[in-house]
C-alpha atoms as a PDB file:
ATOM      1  CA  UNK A   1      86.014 -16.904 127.336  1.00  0.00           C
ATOM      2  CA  UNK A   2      84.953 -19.965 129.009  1.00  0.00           C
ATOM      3  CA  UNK A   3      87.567 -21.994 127.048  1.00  0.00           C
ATOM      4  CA  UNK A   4      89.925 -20.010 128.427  1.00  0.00           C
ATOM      5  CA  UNK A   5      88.975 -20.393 132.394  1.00  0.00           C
ATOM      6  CA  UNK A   6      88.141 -23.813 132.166  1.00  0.00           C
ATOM      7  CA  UNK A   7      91.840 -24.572 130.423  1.00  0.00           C
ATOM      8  CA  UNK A   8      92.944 -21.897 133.103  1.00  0.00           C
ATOM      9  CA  UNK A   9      91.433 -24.375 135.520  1.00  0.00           C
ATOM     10  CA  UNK A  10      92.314 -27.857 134.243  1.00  0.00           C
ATOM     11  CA  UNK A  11      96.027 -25.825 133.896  1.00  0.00           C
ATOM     12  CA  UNK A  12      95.943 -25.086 137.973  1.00  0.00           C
ATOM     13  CA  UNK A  13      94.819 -28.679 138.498  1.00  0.00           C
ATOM     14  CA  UNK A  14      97.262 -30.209 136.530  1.00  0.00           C
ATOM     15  CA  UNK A  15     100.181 -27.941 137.450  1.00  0.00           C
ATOM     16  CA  UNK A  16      99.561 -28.900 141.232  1.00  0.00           C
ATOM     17  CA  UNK A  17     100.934 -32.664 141.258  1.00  0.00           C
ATOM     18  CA  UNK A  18     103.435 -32.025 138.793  1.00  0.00           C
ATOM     19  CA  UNK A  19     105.237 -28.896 141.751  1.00  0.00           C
ATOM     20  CA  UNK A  20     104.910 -31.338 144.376  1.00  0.00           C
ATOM     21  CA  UNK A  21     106.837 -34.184 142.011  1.00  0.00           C
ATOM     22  CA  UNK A  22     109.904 -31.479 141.392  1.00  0.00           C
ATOM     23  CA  UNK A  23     112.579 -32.429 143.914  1.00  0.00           C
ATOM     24  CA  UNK A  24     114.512 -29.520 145.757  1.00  0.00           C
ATOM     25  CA  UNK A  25     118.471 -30.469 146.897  1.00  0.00           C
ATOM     26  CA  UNK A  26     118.869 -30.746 150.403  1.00  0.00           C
ATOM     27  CA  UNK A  27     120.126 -27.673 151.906  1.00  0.00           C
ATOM     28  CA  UNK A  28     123.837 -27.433 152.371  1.00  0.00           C
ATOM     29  CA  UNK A  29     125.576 -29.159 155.670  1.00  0.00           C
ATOM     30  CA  UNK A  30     126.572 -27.025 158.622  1.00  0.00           C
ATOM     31  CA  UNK A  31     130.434 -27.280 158.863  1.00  0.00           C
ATOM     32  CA  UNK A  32     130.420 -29.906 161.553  1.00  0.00           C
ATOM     33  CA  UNK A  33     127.739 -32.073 159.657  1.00  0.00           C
ATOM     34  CA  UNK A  34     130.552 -32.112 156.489  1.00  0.00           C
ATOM     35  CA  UNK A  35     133.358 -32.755 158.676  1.00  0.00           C
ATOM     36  CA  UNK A  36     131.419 -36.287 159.931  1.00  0.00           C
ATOM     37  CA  UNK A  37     130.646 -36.945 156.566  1.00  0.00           C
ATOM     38  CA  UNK A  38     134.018 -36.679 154.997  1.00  0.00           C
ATOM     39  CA  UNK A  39     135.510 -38.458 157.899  1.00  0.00           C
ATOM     40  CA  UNK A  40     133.114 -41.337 157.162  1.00  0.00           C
ATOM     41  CA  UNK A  41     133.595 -40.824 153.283  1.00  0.00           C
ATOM     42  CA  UNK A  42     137.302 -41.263 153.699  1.00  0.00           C
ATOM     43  CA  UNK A  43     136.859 -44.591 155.777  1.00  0.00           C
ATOM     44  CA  UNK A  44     134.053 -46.092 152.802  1.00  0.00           C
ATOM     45  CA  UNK A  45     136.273 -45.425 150.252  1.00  0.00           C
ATOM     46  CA  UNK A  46     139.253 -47.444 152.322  1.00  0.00           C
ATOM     47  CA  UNK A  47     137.238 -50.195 152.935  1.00  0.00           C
ATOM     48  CA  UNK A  48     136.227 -50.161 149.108  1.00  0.00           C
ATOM     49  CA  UNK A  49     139.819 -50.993 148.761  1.00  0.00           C
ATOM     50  CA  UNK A  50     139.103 -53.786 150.445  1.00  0.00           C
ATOM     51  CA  UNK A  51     135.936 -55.353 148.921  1.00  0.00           C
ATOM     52  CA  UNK A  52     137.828 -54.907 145.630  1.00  0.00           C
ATOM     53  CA  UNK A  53     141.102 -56.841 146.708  1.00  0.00           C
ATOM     54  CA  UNK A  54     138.572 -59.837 147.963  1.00  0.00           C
ATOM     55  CA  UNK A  55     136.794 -59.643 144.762  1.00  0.00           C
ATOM     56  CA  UNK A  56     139.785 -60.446 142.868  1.00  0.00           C
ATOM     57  CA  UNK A  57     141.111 -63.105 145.361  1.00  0.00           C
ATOM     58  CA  UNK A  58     137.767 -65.008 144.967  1.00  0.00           C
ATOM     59  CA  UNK A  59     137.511 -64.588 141.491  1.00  0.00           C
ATOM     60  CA  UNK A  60     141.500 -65.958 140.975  1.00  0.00           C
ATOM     61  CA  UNK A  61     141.929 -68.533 143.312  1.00  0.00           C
ATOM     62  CA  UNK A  62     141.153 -71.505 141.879  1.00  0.00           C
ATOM     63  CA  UNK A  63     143.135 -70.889 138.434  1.00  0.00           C
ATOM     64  CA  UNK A  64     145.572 -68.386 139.588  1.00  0.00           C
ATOM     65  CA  UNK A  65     149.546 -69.167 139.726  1.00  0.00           C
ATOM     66  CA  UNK A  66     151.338 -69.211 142.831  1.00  0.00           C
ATOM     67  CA  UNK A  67     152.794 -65.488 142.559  1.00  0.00           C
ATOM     68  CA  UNK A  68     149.710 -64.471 141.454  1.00  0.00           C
ATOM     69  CA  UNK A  69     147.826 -65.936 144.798  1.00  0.00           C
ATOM     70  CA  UNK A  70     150.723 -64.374 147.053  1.00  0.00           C
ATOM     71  CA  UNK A  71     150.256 -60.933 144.809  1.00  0.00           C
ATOM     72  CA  UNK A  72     146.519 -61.059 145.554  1.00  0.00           C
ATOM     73  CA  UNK A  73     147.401 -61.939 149.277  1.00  0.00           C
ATOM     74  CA  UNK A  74     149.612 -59.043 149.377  1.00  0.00           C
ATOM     75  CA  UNK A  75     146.375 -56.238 148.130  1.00  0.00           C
ATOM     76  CA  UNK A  76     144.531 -58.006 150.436  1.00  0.00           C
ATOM     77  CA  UNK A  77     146.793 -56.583 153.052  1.00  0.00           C
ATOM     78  CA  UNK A  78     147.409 -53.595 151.982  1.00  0.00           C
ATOM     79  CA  UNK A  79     144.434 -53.078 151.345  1.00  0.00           C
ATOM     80  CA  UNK A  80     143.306 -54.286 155.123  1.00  0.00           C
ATOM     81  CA  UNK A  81     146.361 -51.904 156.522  1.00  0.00           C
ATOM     82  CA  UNK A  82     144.964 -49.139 155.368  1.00  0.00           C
ATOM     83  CA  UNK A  83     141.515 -49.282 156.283  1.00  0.00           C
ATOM     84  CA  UNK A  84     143.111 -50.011 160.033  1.00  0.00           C
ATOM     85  CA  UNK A  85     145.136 -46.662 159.892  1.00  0.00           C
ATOM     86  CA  UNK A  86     141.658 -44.909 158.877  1.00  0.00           C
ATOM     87  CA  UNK A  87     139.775 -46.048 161.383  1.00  0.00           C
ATOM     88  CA  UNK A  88     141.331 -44.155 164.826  1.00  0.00           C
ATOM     89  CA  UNK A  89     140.789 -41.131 162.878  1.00  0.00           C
ATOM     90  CA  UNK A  90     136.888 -41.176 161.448  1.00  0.00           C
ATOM     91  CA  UNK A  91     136.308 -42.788 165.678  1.00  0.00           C
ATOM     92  CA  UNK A  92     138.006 -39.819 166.753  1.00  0.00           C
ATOM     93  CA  UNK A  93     136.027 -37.572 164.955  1.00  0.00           C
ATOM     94  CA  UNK A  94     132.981 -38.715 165.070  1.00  0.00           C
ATOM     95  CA  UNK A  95     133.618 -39.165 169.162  1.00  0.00           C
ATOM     96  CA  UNK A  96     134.027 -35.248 168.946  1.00  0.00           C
ATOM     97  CA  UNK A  97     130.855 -34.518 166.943  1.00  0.00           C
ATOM     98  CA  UNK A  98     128.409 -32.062 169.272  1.00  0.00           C
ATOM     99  CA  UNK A  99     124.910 -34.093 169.128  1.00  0.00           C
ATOM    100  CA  UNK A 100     121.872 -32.513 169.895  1.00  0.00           C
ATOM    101  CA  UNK A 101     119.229 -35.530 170.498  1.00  0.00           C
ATOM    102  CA  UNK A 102     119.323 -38.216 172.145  1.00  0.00           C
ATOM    103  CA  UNK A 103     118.699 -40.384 169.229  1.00  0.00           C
ATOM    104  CA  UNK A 104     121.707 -39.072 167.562  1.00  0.00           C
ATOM    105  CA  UNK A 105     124.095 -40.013 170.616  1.00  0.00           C
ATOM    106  CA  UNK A 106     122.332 -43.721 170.657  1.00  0.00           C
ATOM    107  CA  UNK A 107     123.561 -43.866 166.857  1.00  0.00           C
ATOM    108  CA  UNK A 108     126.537 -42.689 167.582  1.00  0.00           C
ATOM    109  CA  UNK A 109     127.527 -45.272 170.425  1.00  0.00           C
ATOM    110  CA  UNK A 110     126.466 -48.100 167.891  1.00  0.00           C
ATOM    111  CA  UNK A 111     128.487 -46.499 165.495  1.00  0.00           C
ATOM    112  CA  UNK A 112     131.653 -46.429 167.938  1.00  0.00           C
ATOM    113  CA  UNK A 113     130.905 -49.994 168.398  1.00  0.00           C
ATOM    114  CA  UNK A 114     130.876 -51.335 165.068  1.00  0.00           C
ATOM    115  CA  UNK A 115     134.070 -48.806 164.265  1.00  0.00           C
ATOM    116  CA  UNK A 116     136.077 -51.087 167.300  1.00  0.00           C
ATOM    117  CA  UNK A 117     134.611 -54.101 165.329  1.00  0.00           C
ATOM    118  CA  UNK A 118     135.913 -53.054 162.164  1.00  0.00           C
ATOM    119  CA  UNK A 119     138.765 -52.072 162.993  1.00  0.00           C
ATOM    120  CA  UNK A 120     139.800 -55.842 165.328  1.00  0.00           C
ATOM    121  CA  UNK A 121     138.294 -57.173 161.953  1.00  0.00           C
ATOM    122  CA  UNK A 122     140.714 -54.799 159.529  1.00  0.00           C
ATOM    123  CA  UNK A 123     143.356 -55.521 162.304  1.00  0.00           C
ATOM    124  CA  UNK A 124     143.154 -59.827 162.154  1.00  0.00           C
ATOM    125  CA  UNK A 125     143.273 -58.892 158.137  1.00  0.00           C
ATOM    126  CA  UNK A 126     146.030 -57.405 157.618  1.00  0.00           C
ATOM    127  CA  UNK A 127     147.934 -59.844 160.280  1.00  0.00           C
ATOM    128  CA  UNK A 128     146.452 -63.017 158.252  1.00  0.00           C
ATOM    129  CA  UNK A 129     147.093 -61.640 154.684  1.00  0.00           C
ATOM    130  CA  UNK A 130     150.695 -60.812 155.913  1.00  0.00           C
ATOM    131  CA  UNK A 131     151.461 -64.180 156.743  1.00  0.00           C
ATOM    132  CA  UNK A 132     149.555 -65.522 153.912  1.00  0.00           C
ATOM    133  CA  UNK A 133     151.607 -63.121 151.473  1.00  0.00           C
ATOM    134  CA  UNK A 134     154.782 -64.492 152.495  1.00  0.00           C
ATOM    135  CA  UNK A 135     157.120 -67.123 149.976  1.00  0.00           C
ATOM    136  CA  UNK A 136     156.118 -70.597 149.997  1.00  0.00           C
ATOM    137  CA  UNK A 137     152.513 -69.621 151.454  1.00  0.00           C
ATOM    138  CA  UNK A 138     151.081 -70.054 147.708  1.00  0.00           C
ATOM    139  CA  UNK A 139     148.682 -73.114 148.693  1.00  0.00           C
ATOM    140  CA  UNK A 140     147.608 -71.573 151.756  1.00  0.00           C
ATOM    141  CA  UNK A 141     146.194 -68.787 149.931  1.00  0.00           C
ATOM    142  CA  UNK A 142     144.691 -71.152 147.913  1.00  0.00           C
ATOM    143  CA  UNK A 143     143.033 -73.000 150.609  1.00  0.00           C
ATOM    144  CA  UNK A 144     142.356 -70.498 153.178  1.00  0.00           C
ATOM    145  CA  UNK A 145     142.286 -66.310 152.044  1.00  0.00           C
ATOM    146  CA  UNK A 146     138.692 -67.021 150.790  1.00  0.00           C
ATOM    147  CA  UNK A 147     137.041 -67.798 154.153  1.00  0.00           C
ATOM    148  CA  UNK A 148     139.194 -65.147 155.716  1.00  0.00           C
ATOM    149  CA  UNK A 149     138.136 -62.687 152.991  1.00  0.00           C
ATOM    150  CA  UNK A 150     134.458 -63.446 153.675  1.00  0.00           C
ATOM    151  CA  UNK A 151     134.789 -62.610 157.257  1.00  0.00           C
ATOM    152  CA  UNK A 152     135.835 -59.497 156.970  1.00  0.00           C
ATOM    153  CA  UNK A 153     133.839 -58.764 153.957  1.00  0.00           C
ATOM    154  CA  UNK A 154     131.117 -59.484 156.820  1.00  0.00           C
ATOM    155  CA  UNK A 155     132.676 -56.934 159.207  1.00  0.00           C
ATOM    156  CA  UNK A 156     132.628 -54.467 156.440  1.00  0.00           C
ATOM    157  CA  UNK A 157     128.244 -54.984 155.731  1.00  0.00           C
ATOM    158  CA  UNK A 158     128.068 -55.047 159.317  1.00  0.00           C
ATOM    159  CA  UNK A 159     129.657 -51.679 159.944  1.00  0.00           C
ATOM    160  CA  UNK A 160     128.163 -49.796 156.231  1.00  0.00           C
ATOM    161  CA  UNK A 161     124.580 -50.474 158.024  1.00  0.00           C
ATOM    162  CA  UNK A 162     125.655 -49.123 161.510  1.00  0.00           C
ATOM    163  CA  UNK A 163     126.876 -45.898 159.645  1.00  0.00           C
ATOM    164  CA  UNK A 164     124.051 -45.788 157.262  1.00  0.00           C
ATOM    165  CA  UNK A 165     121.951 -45.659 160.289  1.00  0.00           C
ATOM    166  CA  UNK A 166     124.146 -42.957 161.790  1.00  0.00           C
ATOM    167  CA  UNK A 167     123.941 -40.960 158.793  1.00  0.00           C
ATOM    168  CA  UNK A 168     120.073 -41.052 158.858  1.00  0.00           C
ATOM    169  CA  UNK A 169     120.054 -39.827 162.405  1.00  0.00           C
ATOM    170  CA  UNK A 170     121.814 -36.869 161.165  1.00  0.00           C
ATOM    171  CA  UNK A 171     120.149 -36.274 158.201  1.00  0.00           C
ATOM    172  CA  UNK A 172     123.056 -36.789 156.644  1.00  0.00           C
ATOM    173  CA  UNK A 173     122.246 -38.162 152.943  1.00  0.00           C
ATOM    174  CA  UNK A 174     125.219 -39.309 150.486  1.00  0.00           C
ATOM    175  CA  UNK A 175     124.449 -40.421 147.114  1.00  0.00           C
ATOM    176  CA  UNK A 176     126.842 -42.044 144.673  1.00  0.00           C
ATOM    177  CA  UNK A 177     128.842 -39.331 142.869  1.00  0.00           C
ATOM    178  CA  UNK A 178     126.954 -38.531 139.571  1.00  0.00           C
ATOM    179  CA  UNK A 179     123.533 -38.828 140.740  1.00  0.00           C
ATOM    180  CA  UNK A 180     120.874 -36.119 140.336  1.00  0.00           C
ATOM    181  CA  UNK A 181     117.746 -35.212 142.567  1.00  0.00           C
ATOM    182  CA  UNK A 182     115.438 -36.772 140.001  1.00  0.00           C
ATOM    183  CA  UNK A 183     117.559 -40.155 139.735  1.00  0.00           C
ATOM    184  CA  UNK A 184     117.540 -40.890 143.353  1.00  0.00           C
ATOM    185  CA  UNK A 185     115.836 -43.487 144.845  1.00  0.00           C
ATOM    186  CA  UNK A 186     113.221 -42.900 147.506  1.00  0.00           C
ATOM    187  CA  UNK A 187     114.158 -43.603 151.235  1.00  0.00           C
END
């Protein structure tokens, strides 16, 4: 009998910390919470477009043919062209979002910010790369896409923080596709 409460007992003990490690999901979003975060969803995986196009021009340009340099050039704009047509959208909607605190609204302003910075940097992109994609502009790929690639790779880090900030103010989490409760990290 007393081997049985005192493993009754060391089971309670024991059982406690192991509840509180058990992660519950995050309760659904209200329909206006999902709305900003597919709008913002939408513009990330744009601007992915764009890191990957970048990627590929700094990994090619010092070996790369001349087609191959104007080919890159030409992703690089496409890929800049359609971030810039995203843009009006996700800064319309998230304009229209109905905030309730004022640190919400604050977040929100820098996010409007950094969405006009992104989108002047996604804008001078896709007018560069345009140029740069043209015949006979082989060499100027060569010797100038990779700078121009790095600033608005910078645009892009700038702007993720802003909206990972905004997101927090929301309580808005996103996690990469394929990730479970237990597998994320802390915040």
């Amino acid at each position: 009998m007393k081997r049985l409460a005192a493993l009754l007992g060391l089971t309670a003990i024991l059982a406690q910390p192991l509840s509180a490690q058990t992660q519950r999901p995050a309760p659904p979003l209200d329909s206006s919470l999902a709305v900003l975060r597919d709008a913002l969803l939408v513009l990330r995986d744009t601007l992915v477009t764009i890191d990957g196009a970048a990627a590929r021009l700094q990994r090619d340009y010092r070996v790369a043919s001349g087609p191959s340099l104007l080919s890159r050039a030409r992703v690089m704009h496409d890929a800049c062209a359609r971030s810039g047509r995203t843009v009006p959208p996700t800064r319309n909607t998230i304009l229209a979002a109905k905030l309730s605190q004022p640190q919400q609204a604050r977040r929100r302003q820098e996010l409007v910010t950094a969405l006009d910075q992104l989108k002047a940097a996604v804008s001078r992109c896709e007018t560069e790369f345009d140029v740069m994609s043209q015949a006979g502009q082989a060499e100027r790929v060569r010797g100038y896409a990779n700078d121009r690639a790095l600033q608005v790779l910078a645009s892009l880090r700038s702007y993720d923080r802003t909206a990972r900030n905004f997101l927090a103010a929301m309580g808005i989490k996103v996690v990469p596709l394929g990730v479970t409760p237990e597998h994320q990290p802390e915040s």
